[in-house]
N, C-alpha and C. Protein backbone atom coordinates (compact mmCIF):
# COMPACT_ATOMS: atom_id res chain seq x y z
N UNK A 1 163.25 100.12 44.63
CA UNK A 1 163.55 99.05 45.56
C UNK A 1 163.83 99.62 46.95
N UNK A 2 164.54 100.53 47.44
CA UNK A 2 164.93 101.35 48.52
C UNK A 2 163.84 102.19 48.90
N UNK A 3 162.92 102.46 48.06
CA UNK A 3 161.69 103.17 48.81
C UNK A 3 160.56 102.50 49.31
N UNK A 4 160.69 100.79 48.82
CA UNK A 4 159.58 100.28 48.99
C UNK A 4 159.82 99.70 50.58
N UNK A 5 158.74 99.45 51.49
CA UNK A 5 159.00 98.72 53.02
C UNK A 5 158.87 97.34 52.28
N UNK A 6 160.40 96.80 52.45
CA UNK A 6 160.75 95.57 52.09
C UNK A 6 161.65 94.97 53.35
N UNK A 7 161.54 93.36 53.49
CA UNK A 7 162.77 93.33 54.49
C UNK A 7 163.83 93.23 53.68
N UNK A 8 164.90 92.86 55.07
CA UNK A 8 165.91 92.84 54.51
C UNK A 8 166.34 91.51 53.17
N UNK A 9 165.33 90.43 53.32
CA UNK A 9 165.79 89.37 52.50
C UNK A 9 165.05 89.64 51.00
N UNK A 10 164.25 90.48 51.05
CA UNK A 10 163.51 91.03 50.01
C UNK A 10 163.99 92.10 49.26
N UNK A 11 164.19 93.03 49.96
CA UNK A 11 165.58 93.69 49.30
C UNK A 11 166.82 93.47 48.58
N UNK A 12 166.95 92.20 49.18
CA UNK A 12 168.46 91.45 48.89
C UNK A 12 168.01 90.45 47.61
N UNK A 13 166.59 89.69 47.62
CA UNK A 13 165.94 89.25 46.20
C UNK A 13 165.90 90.45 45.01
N UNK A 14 165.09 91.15 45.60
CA UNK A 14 165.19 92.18 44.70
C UNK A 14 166.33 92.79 43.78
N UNK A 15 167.31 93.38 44.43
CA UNK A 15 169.02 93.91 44.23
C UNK A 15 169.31 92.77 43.13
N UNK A 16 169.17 91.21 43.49
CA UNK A 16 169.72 90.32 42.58
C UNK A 16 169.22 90.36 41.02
N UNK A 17 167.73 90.67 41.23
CA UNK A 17 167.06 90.63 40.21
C UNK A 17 167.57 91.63 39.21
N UNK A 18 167.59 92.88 39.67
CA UNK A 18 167.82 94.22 39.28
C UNK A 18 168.98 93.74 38.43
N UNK A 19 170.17 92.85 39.08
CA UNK A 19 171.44 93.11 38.36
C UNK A 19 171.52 91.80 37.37
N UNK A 20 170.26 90.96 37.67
CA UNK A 20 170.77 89.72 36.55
C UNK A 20 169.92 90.44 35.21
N UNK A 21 168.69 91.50 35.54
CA UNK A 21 168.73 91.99 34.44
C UNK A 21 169.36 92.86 33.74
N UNK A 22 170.11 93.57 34.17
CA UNK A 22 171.05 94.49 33.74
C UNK A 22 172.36 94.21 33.17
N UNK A 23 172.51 92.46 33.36
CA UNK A 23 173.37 91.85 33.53
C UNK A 23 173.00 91.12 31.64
N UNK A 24 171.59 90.69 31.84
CA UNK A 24 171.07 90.72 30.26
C UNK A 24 170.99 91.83 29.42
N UNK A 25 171.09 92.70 29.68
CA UNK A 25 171.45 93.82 29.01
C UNK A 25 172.30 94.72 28.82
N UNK A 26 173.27 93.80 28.87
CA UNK A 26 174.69 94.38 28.42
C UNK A 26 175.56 95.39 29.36
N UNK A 27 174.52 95.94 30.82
CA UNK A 27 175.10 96.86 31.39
C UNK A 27 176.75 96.30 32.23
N UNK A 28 177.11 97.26 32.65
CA UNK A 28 178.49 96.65 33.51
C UNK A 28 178.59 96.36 34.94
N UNK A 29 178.18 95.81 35.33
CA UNK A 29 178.09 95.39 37.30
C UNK A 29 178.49 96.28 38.20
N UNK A 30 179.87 96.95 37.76
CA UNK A 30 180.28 98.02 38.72
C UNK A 30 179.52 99.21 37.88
N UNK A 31 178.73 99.55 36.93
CA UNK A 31 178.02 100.40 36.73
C UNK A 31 176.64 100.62 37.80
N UNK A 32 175.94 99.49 38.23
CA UNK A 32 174.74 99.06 38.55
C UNK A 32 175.09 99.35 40.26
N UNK A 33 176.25 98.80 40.54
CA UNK A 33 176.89 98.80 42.23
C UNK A 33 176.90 100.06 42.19
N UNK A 34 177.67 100.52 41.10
CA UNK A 34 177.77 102.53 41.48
C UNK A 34 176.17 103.24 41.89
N UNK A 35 175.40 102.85 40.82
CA UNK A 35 174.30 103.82 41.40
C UNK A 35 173.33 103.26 42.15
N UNK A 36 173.50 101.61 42.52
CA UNK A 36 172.94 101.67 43.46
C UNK A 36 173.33 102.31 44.91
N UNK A 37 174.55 102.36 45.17
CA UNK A 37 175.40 102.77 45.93
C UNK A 37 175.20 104.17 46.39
N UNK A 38 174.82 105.63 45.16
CA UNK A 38 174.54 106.49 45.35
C UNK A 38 173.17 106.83 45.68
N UNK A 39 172.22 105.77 45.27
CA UNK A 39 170.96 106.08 45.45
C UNK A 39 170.91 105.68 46.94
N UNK A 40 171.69 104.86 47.89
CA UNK A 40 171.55 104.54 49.03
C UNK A 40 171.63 105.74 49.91
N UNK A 41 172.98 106.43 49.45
CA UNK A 41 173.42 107.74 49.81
C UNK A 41 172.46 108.69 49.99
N UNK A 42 171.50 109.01 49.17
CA UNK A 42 170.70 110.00 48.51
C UNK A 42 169.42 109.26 49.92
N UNK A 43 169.26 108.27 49.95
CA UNK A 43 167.63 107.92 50.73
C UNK A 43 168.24 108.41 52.40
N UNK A 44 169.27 108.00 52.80
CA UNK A 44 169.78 108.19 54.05
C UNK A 44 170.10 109.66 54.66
N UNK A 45 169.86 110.50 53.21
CA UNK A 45 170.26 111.66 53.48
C UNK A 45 168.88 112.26 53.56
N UNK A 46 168.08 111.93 52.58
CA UNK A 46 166.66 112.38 52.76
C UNK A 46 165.87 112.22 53.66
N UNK A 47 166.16 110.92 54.92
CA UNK A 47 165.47 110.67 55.61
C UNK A 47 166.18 111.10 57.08
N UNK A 48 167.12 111.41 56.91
CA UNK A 48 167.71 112.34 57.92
C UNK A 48 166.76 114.04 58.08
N UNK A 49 167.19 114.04 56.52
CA UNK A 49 166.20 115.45 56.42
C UNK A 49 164.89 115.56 56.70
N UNK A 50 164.12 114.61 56.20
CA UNK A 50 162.82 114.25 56.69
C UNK A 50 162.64 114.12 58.02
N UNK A 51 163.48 113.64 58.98
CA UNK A 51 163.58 113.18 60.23
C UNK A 51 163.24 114.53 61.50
N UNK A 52 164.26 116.25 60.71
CA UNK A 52 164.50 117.18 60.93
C UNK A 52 163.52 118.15 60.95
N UNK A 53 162.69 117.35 59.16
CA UNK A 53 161.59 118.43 59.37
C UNK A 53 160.27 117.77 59.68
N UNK A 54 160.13 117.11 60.32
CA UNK A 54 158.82 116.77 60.90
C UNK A 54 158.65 117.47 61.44
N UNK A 55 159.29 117.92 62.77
CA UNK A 55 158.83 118.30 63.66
C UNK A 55 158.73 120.09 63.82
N UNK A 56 159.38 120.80 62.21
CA UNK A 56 159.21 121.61 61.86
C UNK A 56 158.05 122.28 61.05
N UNK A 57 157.57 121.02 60.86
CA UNK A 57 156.52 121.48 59.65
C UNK A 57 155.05 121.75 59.93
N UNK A 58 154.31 122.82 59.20
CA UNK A 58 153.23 123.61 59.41
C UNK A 58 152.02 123.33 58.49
N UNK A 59 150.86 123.18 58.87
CA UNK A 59 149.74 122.93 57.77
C UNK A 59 148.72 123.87 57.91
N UNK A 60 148.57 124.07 56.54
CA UNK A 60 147.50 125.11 56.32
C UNK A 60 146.21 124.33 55.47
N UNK A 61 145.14 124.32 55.04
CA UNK A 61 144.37 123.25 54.73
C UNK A 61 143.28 124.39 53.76
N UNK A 62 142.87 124.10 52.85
CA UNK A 62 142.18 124.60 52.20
C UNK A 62 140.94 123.43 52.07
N UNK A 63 139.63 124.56 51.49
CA UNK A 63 138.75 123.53 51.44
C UNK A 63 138.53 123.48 49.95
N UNK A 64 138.66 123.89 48.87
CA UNK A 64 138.64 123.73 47.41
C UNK A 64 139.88 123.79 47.04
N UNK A 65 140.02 122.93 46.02
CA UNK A 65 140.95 122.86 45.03
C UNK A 65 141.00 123.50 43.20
N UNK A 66 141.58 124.64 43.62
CA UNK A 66 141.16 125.70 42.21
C UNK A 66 142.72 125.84 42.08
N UNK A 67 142.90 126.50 40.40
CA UNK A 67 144.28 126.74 39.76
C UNK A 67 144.87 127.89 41.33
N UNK A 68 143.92 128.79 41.76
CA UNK A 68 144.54 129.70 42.43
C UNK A 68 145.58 128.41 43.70
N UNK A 69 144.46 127.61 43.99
CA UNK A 69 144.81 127.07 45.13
C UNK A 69 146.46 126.43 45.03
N UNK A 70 146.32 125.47 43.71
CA UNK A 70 147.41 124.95 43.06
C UNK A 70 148.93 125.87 43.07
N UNK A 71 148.60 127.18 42.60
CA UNK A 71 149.61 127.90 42.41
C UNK A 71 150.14 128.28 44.13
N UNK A 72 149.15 128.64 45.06
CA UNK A 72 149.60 128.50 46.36
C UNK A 72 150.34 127.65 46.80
N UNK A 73 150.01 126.56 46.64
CA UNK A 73 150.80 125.39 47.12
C UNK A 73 152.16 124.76 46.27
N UNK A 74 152.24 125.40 45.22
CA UNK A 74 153.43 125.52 44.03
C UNK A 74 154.42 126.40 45.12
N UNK A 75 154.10 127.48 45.63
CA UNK A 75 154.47 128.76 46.36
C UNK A 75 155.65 127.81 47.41
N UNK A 76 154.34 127.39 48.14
CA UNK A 76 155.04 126.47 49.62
C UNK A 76 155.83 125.25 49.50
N UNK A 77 155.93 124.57 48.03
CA UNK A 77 156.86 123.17 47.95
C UNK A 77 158.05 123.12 48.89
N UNK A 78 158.56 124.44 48.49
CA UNK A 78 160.34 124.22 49.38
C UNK A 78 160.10 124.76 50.43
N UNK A 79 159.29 124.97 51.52
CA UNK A 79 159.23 125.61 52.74
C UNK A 79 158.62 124.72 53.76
N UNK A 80 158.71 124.71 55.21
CA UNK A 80 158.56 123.94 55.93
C UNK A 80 156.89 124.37 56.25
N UNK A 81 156.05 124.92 55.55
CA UNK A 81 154.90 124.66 55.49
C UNK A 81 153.89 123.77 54.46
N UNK A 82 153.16 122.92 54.60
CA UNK A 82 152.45 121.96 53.38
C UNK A 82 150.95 122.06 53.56
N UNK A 83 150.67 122.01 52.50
CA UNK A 83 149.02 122.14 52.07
C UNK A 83 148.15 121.33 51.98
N UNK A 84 147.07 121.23 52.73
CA UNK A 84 146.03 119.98 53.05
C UNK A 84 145.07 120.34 52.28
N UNK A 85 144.35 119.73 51.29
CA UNK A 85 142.94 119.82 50.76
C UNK A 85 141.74 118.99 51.77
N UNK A 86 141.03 120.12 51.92
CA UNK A 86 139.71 119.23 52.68
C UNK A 86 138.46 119.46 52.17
N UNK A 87 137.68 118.39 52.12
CA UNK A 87 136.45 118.40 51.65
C UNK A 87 135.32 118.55 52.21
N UNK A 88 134.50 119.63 51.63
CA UNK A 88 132.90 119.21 52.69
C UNK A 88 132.42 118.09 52.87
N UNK A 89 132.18 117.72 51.36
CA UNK A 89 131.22 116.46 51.19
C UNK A 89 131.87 115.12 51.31
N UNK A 90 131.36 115.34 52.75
CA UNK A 90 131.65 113.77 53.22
C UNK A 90 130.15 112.73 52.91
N UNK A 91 130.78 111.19 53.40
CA UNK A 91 129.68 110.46 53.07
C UNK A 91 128.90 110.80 54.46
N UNK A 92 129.35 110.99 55.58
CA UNK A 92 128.77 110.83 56.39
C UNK A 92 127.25 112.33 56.57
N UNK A 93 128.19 113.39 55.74
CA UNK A 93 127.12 114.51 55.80
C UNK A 93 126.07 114.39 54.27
N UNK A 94 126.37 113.35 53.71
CA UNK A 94 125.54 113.70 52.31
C UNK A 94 124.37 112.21 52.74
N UNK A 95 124.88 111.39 53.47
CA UNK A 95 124.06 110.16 54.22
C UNK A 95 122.73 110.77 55.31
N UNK A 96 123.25 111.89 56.32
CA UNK A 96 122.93 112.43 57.27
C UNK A 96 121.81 113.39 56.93
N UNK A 97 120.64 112.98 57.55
CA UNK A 97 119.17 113.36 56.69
C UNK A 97 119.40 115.21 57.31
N UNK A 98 118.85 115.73 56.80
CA UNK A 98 119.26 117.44 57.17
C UNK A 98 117.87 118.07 58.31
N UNK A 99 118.32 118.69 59.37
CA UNK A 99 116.98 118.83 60.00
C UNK A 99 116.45 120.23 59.89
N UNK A 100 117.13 120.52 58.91
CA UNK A 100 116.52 121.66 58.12
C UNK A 100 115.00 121.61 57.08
N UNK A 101 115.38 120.58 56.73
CA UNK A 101 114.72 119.80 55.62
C UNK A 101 113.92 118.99 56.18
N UNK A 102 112.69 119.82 56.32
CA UNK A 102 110.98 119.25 56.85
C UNK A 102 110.55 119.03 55.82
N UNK A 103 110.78 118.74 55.03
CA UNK A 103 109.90 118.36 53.47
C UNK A 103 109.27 116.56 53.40
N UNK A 104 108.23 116.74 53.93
CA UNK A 104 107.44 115.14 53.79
C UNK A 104 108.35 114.38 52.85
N UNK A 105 108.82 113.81 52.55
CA UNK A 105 109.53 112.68 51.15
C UNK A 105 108.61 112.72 49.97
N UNK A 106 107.00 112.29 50.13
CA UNK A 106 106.42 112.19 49.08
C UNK A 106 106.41 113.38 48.44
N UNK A 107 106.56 114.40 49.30
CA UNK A 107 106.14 115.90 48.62
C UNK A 107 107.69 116.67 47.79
N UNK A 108 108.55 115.60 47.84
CA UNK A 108 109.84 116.13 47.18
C UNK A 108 109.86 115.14 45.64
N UNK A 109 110.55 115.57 44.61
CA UNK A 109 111.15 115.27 43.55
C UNK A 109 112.05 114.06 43.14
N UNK A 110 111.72 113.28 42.04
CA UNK A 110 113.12 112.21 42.09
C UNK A 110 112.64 110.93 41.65
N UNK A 111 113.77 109.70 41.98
CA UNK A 111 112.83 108.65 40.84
C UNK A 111 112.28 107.71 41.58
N UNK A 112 111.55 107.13 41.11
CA UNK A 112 110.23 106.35 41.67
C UNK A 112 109.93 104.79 41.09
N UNK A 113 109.61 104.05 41.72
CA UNK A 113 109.57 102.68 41.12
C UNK A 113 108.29 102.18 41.17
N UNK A 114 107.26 101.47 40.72
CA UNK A 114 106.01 101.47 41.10
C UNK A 114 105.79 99.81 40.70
N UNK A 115 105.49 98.49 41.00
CA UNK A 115 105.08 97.23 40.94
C UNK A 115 104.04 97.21 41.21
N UNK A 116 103.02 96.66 39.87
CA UNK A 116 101.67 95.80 40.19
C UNK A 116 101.30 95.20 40.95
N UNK A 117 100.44 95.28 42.10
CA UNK A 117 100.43 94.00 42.80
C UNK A 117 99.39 93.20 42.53
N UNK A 118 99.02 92.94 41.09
CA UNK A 118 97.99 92.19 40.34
C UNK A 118 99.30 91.23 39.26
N UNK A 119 100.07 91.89 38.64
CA UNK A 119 101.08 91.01 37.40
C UNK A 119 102.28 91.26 37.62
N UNK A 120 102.35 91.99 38.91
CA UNK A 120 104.30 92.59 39.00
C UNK A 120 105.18 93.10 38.34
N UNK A 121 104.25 93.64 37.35
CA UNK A 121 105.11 94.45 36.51
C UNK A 121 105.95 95.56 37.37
N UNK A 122 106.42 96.14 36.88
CA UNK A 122 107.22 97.59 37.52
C UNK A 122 107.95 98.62 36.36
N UNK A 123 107.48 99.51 36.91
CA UNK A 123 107.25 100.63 36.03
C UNK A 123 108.61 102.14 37.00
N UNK A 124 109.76 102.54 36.41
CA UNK A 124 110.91 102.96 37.37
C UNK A 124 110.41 104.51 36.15
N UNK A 125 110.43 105.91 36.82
CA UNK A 125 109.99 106.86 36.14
C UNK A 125 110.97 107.56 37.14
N UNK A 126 110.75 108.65 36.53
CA UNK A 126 112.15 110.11 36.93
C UNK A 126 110.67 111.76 36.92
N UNK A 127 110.66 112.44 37.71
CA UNK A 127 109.68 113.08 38.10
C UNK A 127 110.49 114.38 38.41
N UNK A 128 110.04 115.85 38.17
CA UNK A 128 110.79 116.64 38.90
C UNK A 128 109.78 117.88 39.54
N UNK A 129 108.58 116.88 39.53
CA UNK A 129 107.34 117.84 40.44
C UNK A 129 107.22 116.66 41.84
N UNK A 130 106.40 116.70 42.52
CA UNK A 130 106.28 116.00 43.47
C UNK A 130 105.77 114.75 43.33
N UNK A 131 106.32 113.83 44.05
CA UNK A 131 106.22 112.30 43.66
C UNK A 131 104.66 111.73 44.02
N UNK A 132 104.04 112.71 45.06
CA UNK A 132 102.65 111.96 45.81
C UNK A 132 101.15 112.72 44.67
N UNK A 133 102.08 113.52 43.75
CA UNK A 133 101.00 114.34 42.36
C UNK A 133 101.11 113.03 41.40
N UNK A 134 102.41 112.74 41.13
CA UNK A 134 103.09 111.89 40.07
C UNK A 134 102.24 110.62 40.31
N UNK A 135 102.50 110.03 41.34
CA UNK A 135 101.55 108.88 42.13
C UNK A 135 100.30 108.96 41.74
N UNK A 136 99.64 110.21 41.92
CA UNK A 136 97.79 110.29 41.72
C UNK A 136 97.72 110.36 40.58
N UNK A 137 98.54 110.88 39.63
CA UNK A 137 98.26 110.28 38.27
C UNK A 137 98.69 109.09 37.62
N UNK A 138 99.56 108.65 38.19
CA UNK A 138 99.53 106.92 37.50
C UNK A 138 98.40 106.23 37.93
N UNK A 139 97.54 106.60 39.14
CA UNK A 139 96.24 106.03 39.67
C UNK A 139 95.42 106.46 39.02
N UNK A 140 94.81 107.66 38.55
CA UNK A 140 94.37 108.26 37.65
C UNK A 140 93.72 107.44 36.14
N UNK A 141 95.28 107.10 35.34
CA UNK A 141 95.70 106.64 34.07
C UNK A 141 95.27 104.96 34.57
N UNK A 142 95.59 104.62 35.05
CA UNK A 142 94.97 103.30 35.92
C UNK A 142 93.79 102.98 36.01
N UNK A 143 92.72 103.73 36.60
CA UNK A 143 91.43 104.01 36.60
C UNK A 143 90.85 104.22 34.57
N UNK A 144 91.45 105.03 34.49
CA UNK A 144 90.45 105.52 32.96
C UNK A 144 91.42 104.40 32.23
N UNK A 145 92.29 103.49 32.20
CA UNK A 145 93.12 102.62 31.37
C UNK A 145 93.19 103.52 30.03
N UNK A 146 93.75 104.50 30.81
CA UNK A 146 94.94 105.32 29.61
C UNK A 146 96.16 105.06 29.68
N UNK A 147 96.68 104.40 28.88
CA UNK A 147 98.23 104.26 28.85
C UNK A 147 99.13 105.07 29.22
């Protein structure tokens, strides 16, 4: 309830709730006041601390996430440095045609969809030689009406 961004009248719904159930379950009211009471203690203190180390704190960023990496960042929990994972593969670079990659389209690998334009059938195939070979033989099989 204290960690969530609630207002204040939501908070104050909340708190009620908390204690009419606790209240069904046999707990004791000044049990429920006590730790809510300490847990108030505990957030005000943390966010003091938090407050302190913002402006202390250091990032180091890795680009894979491996056990080694894990255990690094196990290392840094209690220190005013924290560990960023970053990724290559973004959408924007796996979207982003490569201009490395002069390879005609037909002359590359991959799956293919093909519709009659006599009965509309369509015929979806998976190829891992070049698609414009793959092509001349469904024209091929077409021609001699080989299945």
């Amino acid at each position: 309830m204290l960690a969530l961004p609630l207002t204040k009248e939501r908070r104050t719904h909340e708190w009620k709730t908390i204690q009419n159930i606790a209240r069904n379950n046999n707990f004791p009211n000044k049990l429920i006041t006590n730790v809510n009471q300490q847990i108030q203690r505990n957030t005000t203190h943390q966010k003091s601390d938090r407050k302190e180390n913002i402006n202390n704190t250091k990032w180091a960023t890795f680009t894979y996430y491996t056990p080694k990496v894990r255990k690094i960042t196990n290392l840094f929990k209690q220190t005013d440095i924290k560990i960023a994972l970053k990724n290559n593969n973004t959408i924007s670079q796996i979207l982003r045609p490569k201009a490395t990659n002069n390879t005609p389209i037909y002359n590359k690998s991959g799956i293919y969809k093909l519709t009659c334009k006599t009965c509309q059938h369509v015929y979806v195939g998976q190829t891992s030689r070049n698609l414009k070979q793959r092509y001349q033989e469904h024209i091929r099989y077409t021609r001699n009406n080989d299945p």
